[in-house]
PDB file of N, CA and C in Angstrom:
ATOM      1  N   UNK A   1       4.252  10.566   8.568  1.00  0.00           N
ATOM      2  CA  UNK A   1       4.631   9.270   8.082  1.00  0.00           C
ATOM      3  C   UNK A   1       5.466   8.536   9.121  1.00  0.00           C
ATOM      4  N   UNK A   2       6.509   9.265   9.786  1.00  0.00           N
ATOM      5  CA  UNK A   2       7.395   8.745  11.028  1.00  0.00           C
ATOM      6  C   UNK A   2       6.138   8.089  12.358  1.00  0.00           C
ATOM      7  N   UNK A   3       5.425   8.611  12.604  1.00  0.00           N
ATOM      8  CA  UNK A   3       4.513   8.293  13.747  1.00  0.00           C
ATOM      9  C   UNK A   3       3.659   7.482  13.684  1.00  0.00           C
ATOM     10  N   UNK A   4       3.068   7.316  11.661  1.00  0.00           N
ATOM     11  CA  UNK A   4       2.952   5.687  11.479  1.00  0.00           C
ATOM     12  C   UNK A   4       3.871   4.558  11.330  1.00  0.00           C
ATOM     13  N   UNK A   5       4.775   5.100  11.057  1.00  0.00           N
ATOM     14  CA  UNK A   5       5.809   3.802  11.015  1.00  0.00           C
ATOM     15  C   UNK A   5       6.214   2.963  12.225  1.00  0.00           C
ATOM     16  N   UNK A   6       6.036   4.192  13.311  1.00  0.00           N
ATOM     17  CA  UNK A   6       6.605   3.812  14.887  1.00  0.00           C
ATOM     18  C   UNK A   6       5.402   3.266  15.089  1.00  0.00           C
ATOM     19  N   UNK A   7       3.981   3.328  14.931  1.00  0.00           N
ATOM     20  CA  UNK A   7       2.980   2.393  15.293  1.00  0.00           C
ATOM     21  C   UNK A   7       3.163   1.357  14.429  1.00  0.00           C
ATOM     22  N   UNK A   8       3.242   1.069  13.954  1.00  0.00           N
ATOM     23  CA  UNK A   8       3.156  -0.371  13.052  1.00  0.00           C
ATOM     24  C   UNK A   8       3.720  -1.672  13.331  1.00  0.00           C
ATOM     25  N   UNK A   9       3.051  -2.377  13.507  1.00  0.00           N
ATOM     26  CA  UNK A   9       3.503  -3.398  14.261  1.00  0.00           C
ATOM     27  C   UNK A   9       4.328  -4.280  13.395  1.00  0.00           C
ATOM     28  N   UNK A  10       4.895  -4.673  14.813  1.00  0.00           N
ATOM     29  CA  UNK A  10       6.304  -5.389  14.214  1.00  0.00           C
ATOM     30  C   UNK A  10       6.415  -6.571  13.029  1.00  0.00           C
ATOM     31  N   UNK A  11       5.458  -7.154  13.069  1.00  0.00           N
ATOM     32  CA  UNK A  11       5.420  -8.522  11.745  1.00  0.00           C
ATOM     33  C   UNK A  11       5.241  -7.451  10.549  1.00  0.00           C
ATOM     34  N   UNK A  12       5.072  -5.960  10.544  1.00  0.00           N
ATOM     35  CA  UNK A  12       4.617  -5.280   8.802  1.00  0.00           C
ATOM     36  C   UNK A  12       5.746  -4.826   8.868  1.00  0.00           C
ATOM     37  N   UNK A  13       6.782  -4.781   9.613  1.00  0.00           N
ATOM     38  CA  UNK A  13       8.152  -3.919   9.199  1.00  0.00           C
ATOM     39  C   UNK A  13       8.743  -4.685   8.378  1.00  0.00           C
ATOM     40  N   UNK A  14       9.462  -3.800   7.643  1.00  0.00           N
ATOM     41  CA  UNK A  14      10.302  -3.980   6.792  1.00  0.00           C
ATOM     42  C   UNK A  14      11.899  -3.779   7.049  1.00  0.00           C
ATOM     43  N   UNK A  15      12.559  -4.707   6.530  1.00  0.00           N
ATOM     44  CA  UNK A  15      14.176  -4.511   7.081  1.00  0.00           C
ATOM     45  C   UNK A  15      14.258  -3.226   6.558  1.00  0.00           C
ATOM     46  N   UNK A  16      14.121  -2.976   5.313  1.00  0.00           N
ATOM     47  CA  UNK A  16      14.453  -2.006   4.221  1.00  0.00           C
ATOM     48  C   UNK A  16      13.267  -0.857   3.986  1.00  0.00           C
ATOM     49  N   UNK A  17      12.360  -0.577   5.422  1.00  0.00           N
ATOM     50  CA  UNK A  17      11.743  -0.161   5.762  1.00  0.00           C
ATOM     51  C   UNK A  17      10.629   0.272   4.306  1.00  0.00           C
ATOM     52  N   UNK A  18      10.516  -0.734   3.530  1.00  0.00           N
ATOM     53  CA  UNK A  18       9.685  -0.479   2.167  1.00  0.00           C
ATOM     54  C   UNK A  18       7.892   0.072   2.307  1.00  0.00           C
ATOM     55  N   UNK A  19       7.682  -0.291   3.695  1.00  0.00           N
ATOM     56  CA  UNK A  19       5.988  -0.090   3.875  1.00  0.00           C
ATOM     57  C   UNK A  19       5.579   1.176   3.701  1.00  0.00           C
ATOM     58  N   UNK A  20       4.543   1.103   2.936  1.00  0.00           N
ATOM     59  CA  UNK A  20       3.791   2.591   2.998  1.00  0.00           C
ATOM     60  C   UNK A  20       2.336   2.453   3.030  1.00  0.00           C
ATOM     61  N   UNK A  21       1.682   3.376   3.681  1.00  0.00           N
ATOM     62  CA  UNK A  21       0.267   2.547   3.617  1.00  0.00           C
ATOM     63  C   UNK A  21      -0.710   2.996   2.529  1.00  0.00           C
ATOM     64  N   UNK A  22      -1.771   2.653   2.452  1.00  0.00           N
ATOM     65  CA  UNK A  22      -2.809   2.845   1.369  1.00  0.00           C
ATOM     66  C   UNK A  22      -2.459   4.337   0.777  1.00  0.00           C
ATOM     67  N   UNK A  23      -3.052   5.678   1.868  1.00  0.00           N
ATOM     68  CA  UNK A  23      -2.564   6.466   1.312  1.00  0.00           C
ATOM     69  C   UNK A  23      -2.102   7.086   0.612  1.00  0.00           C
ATOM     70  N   UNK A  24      -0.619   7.009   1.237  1.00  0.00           N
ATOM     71  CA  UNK A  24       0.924   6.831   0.849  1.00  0.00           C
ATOM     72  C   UNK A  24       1.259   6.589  -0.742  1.00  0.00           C
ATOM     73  N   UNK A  25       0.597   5.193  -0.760  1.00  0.00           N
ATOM     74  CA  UNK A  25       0.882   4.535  -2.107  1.00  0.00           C
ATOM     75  C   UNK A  25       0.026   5.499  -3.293  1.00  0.00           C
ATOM     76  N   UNK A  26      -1.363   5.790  -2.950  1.00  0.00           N
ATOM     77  CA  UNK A  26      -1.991   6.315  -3.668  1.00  0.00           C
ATOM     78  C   UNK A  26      -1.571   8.131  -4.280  1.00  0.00           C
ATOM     79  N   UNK A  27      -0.659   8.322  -3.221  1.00  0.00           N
ATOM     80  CA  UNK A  27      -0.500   9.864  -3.102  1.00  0.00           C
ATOM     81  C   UNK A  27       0.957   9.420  -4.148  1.00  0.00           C
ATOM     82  N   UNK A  28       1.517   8.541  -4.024  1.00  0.00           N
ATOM     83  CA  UNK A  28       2.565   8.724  -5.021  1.00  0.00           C
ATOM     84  C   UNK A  28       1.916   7.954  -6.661  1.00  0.00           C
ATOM     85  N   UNK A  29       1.189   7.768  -6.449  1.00  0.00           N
ATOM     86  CA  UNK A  29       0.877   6.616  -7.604  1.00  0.00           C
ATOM     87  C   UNK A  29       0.196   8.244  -8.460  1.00  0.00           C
ATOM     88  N   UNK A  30      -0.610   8.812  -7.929  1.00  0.00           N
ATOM     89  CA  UNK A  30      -1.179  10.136  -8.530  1.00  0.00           C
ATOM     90  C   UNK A  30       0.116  10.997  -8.799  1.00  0.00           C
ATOM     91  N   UNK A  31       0.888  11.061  -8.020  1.00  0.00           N
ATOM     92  CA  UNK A  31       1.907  11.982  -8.622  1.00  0.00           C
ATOM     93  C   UNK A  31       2.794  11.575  -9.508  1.00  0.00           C
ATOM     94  N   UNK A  32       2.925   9.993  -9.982  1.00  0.00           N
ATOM     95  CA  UNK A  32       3.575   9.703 -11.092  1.00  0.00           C
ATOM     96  C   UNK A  32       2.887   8.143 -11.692  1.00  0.00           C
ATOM     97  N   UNK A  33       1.491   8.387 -12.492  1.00  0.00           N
ATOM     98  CA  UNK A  33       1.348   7.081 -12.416  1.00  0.00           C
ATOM     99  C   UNK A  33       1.928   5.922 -13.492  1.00  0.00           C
ATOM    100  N   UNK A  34       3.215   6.869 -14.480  1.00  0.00           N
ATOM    101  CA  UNK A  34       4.238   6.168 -15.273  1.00  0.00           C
ATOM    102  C   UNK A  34       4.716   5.547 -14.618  1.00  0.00           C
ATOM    103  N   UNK A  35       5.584   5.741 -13.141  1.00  0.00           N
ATOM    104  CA  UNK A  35       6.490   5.047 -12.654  1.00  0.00           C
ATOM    105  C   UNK A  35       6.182   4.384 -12.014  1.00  0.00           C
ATOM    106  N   UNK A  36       5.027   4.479 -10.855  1.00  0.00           N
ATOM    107  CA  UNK A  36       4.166   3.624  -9.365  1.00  0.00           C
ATOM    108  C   UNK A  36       3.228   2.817 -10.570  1.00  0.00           C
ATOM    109  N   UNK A  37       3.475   1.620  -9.703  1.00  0.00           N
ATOM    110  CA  UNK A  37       2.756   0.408  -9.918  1.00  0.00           C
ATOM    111  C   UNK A  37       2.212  -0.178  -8.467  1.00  0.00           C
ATOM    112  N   UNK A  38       1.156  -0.531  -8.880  1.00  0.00           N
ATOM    113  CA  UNK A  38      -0.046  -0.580  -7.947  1.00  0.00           C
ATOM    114  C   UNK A  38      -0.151  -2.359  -7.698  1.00  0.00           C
ATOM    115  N   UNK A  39       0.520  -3.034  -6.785  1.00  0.00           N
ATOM    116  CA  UNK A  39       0.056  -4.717  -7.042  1.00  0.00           C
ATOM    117  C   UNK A  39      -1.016  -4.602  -6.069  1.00  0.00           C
ATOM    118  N   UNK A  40      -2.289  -5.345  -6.018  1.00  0.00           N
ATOM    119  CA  UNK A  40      -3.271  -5.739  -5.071  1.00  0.00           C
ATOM    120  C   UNK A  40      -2.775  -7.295  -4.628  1.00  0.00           C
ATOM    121  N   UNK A  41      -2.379  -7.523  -3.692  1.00  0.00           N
ATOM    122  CA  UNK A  41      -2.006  -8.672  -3.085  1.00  0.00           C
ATOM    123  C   UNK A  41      -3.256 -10.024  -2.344  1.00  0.00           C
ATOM    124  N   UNK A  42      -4.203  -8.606  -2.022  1.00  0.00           N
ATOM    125  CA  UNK A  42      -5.496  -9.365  -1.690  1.00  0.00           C
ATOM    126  C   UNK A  42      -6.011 -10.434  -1.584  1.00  0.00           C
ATOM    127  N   UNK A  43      -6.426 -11.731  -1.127  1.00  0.00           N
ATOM    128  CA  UNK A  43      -7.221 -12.767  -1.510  1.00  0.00           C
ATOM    129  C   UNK A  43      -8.212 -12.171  -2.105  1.00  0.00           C
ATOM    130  N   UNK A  44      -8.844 -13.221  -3.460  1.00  0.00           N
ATOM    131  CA  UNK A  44      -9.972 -12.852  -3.882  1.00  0.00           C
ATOM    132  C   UNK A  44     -11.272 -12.506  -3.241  1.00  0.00           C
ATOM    133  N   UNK A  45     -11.422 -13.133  -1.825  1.00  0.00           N
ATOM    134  CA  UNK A  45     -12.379 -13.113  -1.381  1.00  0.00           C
ATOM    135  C   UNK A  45     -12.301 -11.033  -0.550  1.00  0.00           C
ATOM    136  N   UNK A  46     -10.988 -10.820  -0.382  1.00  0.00           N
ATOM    137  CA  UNK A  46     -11.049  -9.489   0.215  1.00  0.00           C
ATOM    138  C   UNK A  46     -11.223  -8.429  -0.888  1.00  0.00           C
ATOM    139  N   UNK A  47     -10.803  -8.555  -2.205  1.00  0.00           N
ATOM    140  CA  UNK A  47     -11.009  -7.945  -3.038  1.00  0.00           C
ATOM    141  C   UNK A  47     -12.811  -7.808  -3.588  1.00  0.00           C
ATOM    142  N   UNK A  48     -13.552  -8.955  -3.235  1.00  0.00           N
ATOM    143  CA  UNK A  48     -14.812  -9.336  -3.550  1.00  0.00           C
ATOM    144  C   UNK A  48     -15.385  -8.297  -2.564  1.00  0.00           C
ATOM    145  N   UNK A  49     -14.862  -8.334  -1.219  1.00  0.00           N
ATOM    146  CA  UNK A  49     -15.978  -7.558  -0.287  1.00  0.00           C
ATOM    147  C   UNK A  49     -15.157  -6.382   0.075  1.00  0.00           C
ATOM    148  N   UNK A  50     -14.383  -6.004  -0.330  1.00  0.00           N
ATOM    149  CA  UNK A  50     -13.744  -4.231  -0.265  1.00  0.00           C
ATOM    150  C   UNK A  50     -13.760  -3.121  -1.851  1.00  0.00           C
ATOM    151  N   UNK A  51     -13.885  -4.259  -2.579  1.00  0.00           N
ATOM    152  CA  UNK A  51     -12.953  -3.834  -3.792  1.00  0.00           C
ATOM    153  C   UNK A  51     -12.214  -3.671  -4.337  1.00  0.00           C
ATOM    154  N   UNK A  52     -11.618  -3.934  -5.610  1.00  0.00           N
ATOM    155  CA  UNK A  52     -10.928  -3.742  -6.184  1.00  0.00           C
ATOM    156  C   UNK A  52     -10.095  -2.257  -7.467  1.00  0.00           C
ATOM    157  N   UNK A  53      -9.174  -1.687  -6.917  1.00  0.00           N
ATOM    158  CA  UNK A  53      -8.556  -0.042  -7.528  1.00  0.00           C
ATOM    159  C   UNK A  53      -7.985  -0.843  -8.816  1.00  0.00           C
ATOM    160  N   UNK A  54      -8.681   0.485  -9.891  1.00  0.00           N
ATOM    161  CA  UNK A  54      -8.926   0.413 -10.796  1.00  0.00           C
ATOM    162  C   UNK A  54      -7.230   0.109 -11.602  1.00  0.00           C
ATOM    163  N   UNK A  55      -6.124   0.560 -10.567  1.00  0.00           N
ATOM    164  CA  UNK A  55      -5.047   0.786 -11.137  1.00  0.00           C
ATOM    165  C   UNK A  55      -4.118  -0.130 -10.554  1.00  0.00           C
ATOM    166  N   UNK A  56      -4.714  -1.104 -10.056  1.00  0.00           N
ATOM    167  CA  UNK A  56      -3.789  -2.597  -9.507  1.00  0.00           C
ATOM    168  C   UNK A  56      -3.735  -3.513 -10.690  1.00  0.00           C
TER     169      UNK A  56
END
């Protein structure tokens, strides 16, 4: 997780270092999906041609 964070370019950092990537999110969202909430931020049009998770 440290060796993606150090790649990540500078406009996705976070002061409060909050980023996690797809993964990440998914690996905690399975291990508690009471507490993780899933927002899809997407334009419609990226959601149209990637898809849309069932739990956003």
């Amino acid at each position: 997780m440290d060796e993606i964070k150090a790649n990540l370019a500078k406009e996705k950092q976070t002061v409060l270092e909050l980023h996690v990537t797809a993964q990440e999110a998914y690996a905690r969202w399975k291990a508690a999906p009471e507490k993780v909430k899933i927002i899809d931020v997407r334009t419609p049009e990226e959601q149209l041609f990637v898809g849309h998770p069932a739990m956003a």
